[in-house]
Protein backbone atom coordinates (compact mmCIF):
# COMPACT_ATOMS: atom_id res chain seq x y z
CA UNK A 1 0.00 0.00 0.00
CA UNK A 2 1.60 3.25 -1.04
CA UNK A 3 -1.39 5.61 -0.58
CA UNK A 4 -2.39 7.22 3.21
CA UNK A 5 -6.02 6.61 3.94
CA UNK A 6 -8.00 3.84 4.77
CA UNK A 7 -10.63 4.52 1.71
CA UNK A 8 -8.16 4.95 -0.71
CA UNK A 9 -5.34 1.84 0.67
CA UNK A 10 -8.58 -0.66 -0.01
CA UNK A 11 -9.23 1.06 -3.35
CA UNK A 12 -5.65 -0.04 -4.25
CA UNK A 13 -5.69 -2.75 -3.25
CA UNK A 14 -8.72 -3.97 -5.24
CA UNK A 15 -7.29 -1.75 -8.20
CA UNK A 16 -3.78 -3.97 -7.85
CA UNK A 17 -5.80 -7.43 -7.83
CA UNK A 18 -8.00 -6.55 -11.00
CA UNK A 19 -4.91 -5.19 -13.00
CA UNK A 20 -2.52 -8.22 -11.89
CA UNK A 21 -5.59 -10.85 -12.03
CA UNK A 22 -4.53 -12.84 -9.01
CA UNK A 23 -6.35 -14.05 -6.30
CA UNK A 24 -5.11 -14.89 -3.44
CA UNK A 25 -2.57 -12.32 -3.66
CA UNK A 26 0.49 -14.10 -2.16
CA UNK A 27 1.93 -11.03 -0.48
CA UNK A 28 0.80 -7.45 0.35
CA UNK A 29 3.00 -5.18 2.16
CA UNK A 30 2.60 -1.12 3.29
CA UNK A 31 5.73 0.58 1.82
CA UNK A 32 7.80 2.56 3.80
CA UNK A 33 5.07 1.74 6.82
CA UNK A 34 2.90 4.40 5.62
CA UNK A 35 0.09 4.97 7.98
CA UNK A 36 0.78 1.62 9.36
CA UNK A 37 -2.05 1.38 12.03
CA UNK A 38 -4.73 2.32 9.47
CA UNK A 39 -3.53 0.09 6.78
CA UNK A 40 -2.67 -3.04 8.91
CA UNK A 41 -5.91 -3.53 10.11
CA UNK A 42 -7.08 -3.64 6.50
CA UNK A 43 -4.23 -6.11 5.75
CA UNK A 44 -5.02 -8.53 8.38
CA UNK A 45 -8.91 -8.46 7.54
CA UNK A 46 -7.66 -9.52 3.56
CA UNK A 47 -5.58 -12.65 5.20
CA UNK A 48 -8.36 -13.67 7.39
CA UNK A 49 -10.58 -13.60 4.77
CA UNK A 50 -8.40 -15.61 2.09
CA UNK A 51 -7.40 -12.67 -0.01
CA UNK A 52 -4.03 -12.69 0.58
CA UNK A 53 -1.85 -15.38 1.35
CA UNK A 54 1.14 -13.50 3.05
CA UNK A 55 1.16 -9.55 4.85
CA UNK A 56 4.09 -7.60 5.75
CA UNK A 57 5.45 -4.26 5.64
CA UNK A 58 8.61 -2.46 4.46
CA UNK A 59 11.24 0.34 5.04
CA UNK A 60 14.05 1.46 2.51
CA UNK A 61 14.39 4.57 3.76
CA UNK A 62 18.09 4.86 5.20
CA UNK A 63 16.57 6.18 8.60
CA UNK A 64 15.95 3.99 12.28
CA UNK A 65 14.48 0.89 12.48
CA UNK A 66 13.22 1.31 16.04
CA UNK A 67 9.83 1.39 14.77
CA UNK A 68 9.78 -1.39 12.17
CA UNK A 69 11.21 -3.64 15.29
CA UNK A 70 8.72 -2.30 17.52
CA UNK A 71 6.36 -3.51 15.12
CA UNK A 72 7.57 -6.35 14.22
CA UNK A 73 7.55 -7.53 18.41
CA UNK A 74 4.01 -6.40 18.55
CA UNK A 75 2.16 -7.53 14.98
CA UNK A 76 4.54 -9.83 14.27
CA UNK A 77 4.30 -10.05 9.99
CA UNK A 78 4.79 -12.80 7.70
CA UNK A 79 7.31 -10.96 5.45
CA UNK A 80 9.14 -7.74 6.02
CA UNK A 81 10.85 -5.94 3.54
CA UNK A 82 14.01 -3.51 4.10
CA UNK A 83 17.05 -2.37 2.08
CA UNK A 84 20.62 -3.88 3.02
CA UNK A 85 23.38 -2.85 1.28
CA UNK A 86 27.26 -1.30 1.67
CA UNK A 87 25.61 1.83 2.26
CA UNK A 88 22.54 1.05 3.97
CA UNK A 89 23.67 -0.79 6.39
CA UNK A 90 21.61 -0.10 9.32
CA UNK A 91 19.01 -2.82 8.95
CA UNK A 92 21.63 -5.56 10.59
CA UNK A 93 22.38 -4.10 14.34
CA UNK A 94 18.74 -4.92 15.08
CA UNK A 95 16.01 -5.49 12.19
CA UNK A 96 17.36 -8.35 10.40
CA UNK A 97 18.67 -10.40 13.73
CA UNK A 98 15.12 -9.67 15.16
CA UNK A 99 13.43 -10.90 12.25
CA UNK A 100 15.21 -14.25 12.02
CA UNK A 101 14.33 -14.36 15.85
CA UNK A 102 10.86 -13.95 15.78
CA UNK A 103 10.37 -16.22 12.29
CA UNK A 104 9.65 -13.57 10.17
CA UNK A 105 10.72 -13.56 6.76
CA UNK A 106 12.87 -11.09 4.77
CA UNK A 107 13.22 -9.60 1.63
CA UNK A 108 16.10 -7.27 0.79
CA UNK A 109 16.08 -4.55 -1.65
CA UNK A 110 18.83 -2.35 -3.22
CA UNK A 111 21.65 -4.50 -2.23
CA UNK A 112 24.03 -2.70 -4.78
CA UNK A 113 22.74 1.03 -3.67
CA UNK A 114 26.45 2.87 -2.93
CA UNK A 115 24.65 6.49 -2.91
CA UNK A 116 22.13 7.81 -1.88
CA UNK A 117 20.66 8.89 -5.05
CA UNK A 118 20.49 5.56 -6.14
CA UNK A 119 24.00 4.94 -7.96
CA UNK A 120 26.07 2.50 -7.82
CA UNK A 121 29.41 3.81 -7.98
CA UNK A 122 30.10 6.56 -4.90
């Protein structure tokens, strides 16, 4: 879910399942954890109900991952979804230790980011 309300996170959601034709959808996640405590609840009523097979959240932002690992202790995902690289490197004092502790799987994104702006030589 990329979008910030309630209305609009179920209207893509049901926009992403028409275009991509799949049902169940086997994961879901809200990007960047944006408006997390709206958008979970929505996430968690798709899995109960059989729409998707697998709920998580992510973070690439270079920033703290205090409140993806408070999160992850208290809703404990399926997936979550984080970037890990040479320059982001952040994710493996606590997030990615914590995830493998509490059984939650991982996906890792811009593993060859050097720079901020995306590069891969500095």
């Amino acid at each position: 879910i990329t979008v910030n309300t309630k209305e609009a996170g179920i209207e893509h959601l049901e926009r992403t399942v028409a275009n991509l034709n799949k049902r169940p959808m086997d994961l879901l996640l809200i990007h960047n954890m944006r408006n997390v405590d709206e958008h979970w609840a929505t996430l968690k009523d798709w899995k109960e109900a059989g729409r998707a097979r697998y709920i998580g959240i992510s973070l690439t932002r270079n920033s703290d991952y205090v409140e993806m690992d408070r999160f992850m202790r208290t809703q404990r995902p399926d997936f979550i979804m984080t970037g890990y690289s040479i320059h982001h490197p952040l994710a493996a004092e606590t997030t990615l230790p914590l995830a493998a502790d509490l059984g939650i799987a991982v996906l890792i994104v811009e593993a060859f980011k050097a720079t901020e702006d995306g590069g891969i030589f500095p």
